[in-house]
N, C-alpha and C. Protein backbone atom coordinates (compact mmCIF):
# COMPACT_ATOMS: atom_id res chain seq x y z
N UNK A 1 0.85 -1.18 0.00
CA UNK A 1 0.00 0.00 0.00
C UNK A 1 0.89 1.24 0.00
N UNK A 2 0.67 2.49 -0.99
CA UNK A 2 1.34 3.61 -0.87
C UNK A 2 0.56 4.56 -0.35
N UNK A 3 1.53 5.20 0.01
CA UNK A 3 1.02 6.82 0.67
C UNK A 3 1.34 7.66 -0.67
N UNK A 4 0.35 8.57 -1.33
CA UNK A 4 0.05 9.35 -2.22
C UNK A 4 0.09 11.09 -1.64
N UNK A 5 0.22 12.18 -2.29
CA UNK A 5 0.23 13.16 -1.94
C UNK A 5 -0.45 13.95 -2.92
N UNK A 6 -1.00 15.57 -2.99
CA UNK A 6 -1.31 16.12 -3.78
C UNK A 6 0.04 16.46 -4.53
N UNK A 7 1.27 16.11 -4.39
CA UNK A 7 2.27 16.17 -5.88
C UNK A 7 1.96 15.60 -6.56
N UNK A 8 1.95 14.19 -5.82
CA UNK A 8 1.94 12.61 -7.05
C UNK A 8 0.31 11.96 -7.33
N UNK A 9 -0.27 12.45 -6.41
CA UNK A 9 -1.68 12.04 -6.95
C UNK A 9 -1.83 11.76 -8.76
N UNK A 10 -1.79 12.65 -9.50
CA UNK A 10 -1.97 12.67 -10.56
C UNK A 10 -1.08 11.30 -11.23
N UNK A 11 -0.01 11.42 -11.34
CA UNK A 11 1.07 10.30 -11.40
C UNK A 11 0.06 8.87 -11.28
N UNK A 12 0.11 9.14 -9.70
CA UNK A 12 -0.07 7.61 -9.29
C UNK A 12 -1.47 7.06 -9.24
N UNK A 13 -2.73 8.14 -9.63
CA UNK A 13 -4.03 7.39 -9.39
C UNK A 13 -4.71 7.73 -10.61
N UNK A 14 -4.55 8.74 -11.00
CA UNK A 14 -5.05 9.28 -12.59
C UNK A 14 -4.44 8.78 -13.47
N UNK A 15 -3.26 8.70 -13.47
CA UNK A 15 -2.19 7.85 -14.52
C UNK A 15 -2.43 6.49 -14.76
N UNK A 16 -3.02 5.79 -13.65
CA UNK A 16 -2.40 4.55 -13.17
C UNK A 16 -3.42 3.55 -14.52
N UNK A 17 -2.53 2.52 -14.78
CA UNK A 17 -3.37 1.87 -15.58
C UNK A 17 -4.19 1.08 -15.28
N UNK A 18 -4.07 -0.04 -13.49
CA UNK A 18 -5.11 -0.74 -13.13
C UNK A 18 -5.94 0.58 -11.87
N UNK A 19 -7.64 0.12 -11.75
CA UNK A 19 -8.29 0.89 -11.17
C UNK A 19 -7.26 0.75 -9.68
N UNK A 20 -7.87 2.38 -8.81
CA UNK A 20 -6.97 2.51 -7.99
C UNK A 20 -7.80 2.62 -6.97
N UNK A 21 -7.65 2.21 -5.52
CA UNK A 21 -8.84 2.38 -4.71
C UNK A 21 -8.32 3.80 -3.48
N UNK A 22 -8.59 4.71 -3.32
CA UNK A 22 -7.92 5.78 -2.48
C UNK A 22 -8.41 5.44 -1.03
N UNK A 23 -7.54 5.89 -0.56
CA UNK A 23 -8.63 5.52 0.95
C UNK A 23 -8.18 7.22 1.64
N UNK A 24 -9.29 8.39 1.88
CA UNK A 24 -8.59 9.36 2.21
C UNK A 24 -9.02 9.13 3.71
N UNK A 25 -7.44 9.15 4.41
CA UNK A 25 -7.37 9.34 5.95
C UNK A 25 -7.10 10.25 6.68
N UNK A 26 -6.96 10.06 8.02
CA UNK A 26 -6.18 11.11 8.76
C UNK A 26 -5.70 10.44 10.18
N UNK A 27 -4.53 10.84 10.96
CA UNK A 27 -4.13 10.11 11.57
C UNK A 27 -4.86 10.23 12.63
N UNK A 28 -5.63 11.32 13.25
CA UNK A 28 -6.76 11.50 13.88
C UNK A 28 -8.19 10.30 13.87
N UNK A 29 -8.11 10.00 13.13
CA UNK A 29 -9.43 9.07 12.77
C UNK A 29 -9.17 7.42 12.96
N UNK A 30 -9.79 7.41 14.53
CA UNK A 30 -9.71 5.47 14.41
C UNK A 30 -10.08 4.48 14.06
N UNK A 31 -11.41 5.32 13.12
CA UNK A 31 -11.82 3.63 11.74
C UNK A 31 -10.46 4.00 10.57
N UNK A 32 -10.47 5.16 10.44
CA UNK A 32 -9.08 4.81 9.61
C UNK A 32 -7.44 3.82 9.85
N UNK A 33 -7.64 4.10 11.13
CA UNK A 33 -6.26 3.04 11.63
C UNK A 33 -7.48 1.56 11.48
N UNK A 34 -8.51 1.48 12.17
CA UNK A 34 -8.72 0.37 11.85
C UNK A 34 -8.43 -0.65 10.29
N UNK A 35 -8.79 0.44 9.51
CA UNK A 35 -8.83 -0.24 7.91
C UNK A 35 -7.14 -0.57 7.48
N UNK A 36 -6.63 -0.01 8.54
CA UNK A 36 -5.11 -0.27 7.83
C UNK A 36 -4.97 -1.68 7.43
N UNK A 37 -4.72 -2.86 8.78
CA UNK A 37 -4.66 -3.77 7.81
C UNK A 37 -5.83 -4.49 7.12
N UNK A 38 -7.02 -4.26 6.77
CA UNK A 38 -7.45 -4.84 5.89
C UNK A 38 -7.52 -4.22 4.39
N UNK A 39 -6.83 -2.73 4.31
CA UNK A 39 -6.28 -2.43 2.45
C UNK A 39 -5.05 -3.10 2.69
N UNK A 40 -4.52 -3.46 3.92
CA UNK A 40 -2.99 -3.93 3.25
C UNK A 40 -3.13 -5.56 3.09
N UNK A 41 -4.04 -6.12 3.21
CA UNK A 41 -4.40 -7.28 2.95
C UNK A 41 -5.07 -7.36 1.69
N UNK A 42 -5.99 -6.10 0.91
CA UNK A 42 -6.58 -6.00 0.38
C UNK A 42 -5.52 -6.06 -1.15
N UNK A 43 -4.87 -4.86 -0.89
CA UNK A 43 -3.69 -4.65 -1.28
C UNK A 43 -2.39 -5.96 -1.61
N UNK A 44 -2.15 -6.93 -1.03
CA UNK A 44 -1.70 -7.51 -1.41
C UNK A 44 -2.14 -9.03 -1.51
N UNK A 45 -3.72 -9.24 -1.88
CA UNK A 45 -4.59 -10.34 -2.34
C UNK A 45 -5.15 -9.94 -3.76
N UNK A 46 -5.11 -8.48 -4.10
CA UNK A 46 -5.80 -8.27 -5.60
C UNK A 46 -4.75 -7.63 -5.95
N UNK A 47 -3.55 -7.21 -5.84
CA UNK A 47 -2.71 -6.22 -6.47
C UNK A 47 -2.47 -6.48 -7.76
N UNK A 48 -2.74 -7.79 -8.17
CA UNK A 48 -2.52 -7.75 -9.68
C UNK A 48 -4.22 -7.06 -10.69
N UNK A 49 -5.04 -6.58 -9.70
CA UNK A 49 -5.94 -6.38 -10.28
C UNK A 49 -6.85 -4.64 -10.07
N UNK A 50 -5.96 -4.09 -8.55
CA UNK A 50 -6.34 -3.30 -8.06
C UNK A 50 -4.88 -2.63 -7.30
N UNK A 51 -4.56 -1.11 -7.75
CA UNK A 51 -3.86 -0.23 -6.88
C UNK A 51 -4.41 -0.02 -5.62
N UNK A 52 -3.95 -0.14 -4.11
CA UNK A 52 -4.87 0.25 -3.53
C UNK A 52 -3.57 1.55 -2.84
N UNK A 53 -3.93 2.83 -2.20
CA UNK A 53 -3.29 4.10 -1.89
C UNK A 53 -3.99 4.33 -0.81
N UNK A 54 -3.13 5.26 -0.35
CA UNK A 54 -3.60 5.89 0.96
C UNK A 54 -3.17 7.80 0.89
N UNK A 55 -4.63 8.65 1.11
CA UNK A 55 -3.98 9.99 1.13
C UNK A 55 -4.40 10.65 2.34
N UNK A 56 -3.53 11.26 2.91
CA UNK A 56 -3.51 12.02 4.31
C UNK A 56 -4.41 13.28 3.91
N UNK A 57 -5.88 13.21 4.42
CA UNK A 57 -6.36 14.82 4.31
C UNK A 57 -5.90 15.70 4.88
N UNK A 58 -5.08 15.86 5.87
CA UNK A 58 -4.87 17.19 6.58
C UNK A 58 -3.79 17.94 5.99
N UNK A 59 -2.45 16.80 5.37
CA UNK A 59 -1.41 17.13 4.95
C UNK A 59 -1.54 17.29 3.28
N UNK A 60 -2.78 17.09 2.79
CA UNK A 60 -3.18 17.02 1.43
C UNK A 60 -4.68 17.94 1.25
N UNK A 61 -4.47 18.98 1.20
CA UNK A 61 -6.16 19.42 1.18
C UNK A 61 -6.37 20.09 -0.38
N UNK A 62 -5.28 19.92 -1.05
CA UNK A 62 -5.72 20.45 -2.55
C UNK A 62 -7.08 19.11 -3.19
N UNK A 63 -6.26 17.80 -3.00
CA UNK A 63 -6.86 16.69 -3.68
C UNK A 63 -8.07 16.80 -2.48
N UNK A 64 -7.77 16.74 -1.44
CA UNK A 64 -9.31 16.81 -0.30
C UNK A 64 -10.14 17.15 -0.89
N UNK A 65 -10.04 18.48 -1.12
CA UNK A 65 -11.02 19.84 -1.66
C UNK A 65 -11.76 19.31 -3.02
N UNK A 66 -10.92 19.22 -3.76
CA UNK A 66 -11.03 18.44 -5.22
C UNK A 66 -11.75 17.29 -4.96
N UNK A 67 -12.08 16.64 -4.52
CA UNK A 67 -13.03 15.60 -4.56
C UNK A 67 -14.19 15.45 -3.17
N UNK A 68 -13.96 16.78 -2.89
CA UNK A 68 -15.47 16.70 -1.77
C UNK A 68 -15.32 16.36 -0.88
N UNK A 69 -14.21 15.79 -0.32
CA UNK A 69 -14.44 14.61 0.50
C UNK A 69 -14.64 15.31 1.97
N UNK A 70 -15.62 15.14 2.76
CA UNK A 70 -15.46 15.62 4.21
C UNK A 70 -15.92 14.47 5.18
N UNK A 71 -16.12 13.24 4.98
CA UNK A 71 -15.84 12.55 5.87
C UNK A 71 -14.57 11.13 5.88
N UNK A 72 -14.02 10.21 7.26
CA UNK A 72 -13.21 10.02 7.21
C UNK A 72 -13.64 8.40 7.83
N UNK A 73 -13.17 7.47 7.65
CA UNK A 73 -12.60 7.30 5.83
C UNK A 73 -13.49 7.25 4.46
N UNK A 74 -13.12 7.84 3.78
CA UNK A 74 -13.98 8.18 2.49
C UNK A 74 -13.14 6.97 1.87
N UNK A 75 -12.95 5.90 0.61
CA UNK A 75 -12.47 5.54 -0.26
C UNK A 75 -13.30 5.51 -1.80
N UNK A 76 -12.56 5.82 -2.36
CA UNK A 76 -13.00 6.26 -3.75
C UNK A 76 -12.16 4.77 -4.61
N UNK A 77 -12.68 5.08 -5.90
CA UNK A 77 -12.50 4.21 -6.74
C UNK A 77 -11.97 5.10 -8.13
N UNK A 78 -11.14 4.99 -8.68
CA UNK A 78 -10.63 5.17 -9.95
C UNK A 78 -10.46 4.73 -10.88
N UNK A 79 -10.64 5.16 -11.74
CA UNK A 79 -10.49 4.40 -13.20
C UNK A 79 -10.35 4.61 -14.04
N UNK A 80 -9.46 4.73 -15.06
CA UNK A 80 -9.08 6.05 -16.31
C UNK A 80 -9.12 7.22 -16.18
N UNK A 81 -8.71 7.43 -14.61
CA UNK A 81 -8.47 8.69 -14.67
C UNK A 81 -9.80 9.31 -13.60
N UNK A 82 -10.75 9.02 -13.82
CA UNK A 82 -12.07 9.41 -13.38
C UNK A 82 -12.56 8.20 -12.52
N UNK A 83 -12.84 9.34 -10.66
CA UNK A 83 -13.53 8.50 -9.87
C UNK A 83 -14.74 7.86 -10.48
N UNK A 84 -14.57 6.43 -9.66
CA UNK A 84 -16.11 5.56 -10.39
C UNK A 84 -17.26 5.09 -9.54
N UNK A 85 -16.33 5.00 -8.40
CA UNK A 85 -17.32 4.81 -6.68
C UNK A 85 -16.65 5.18 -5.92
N UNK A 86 -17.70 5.67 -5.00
CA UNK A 86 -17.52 6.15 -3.80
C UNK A 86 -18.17 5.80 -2.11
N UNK A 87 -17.32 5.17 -1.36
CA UNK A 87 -17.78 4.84 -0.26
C UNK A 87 -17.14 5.61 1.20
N UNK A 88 -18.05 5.73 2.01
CA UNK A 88 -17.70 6.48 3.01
C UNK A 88 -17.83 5.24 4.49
N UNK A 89 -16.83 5.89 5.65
CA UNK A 89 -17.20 4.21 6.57
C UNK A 89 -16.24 3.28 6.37
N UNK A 90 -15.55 2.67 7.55
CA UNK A 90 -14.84 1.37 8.10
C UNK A 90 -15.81 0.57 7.27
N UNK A 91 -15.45 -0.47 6.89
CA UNK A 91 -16.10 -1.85 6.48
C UNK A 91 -15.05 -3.02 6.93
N UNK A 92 -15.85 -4.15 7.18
CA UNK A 92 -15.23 -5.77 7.06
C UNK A 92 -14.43 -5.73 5.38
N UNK A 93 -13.16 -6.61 5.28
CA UNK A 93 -12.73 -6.71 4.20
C UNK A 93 -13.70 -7.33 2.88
N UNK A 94 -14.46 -8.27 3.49
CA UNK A 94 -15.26 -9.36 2.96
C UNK A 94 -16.39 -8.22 2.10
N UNK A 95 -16.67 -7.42 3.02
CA UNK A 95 -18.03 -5.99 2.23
C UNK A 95 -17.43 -5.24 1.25
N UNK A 96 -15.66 -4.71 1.85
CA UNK A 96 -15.41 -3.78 0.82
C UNK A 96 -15.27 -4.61 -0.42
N UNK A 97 -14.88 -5.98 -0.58
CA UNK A 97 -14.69 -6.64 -1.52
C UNK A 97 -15.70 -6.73 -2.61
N UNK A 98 -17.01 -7.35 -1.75
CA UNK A 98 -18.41 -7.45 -2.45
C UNK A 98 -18.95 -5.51 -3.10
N UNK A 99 -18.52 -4.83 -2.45
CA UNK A 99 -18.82 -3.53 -3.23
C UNK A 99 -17.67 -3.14 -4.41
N UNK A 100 -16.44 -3.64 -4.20
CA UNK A 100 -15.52 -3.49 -4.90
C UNK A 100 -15.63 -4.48 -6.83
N UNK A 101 -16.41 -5.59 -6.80
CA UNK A 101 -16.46 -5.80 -7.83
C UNK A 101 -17.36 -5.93 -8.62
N UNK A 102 -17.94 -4.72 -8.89
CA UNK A 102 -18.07 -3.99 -10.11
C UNK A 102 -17.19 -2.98 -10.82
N UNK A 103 -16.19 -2.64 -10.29
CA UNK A 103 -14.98 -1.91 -10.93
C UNK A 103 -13.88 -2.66 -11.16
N UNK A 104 -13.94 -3.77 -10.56
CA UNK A 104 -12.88 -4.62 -10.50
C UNK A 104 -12.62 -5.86 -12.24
């Protein structure tokens, strides 16, 4: 799992050629520590099929701003460039999965 920034955002989630799943956090937020390891499980059970990233809102508020986001954890979905879903909320790995493939 990478940590993304508003430098490399563009680079690494707009660029990217497989869909990318964002997860925007903050270190403040304890469903966000919760989800850690299940994108990094997530992350390295589909990686041949799914980028999964991580972006810090507090230390990132250009991309924040840019995509609305005001609650925590938000994860978005990417895909050529252009978000495709959007979920807000901790989930079980097993849910984000079942919401995850239709982009997948």
């Amino acid at each position: 799992m990478t940590d993304v920034t508003d430098v490399d955002f563009e680079a690494e989630v707009i660029g990217a050629e497989l869909p990318v799943l964002v997860e925007f956090t903050a270190d403040w937020c304890p469903p966000c520590r919760q989800m850690g390891p299940v994108l990094k499980a997530l992350a390295s059970e589909e990686g041949d099929r799914l980028k999964v990233v991580q972006l810090n809102v507090d230390s990132n508020p250009e991309t924040t701003n840019a995509y609305k986001v005001l609650s925590m954890p938000t994860f978005m979905v990417f895909r050529g460039g252009e978000p495709v879903k959007s979920m807000v909320g901790a989930r079980a790995k097993r849910r984000l999965l079942e919401e995850l493939a239709d982009v997948l």
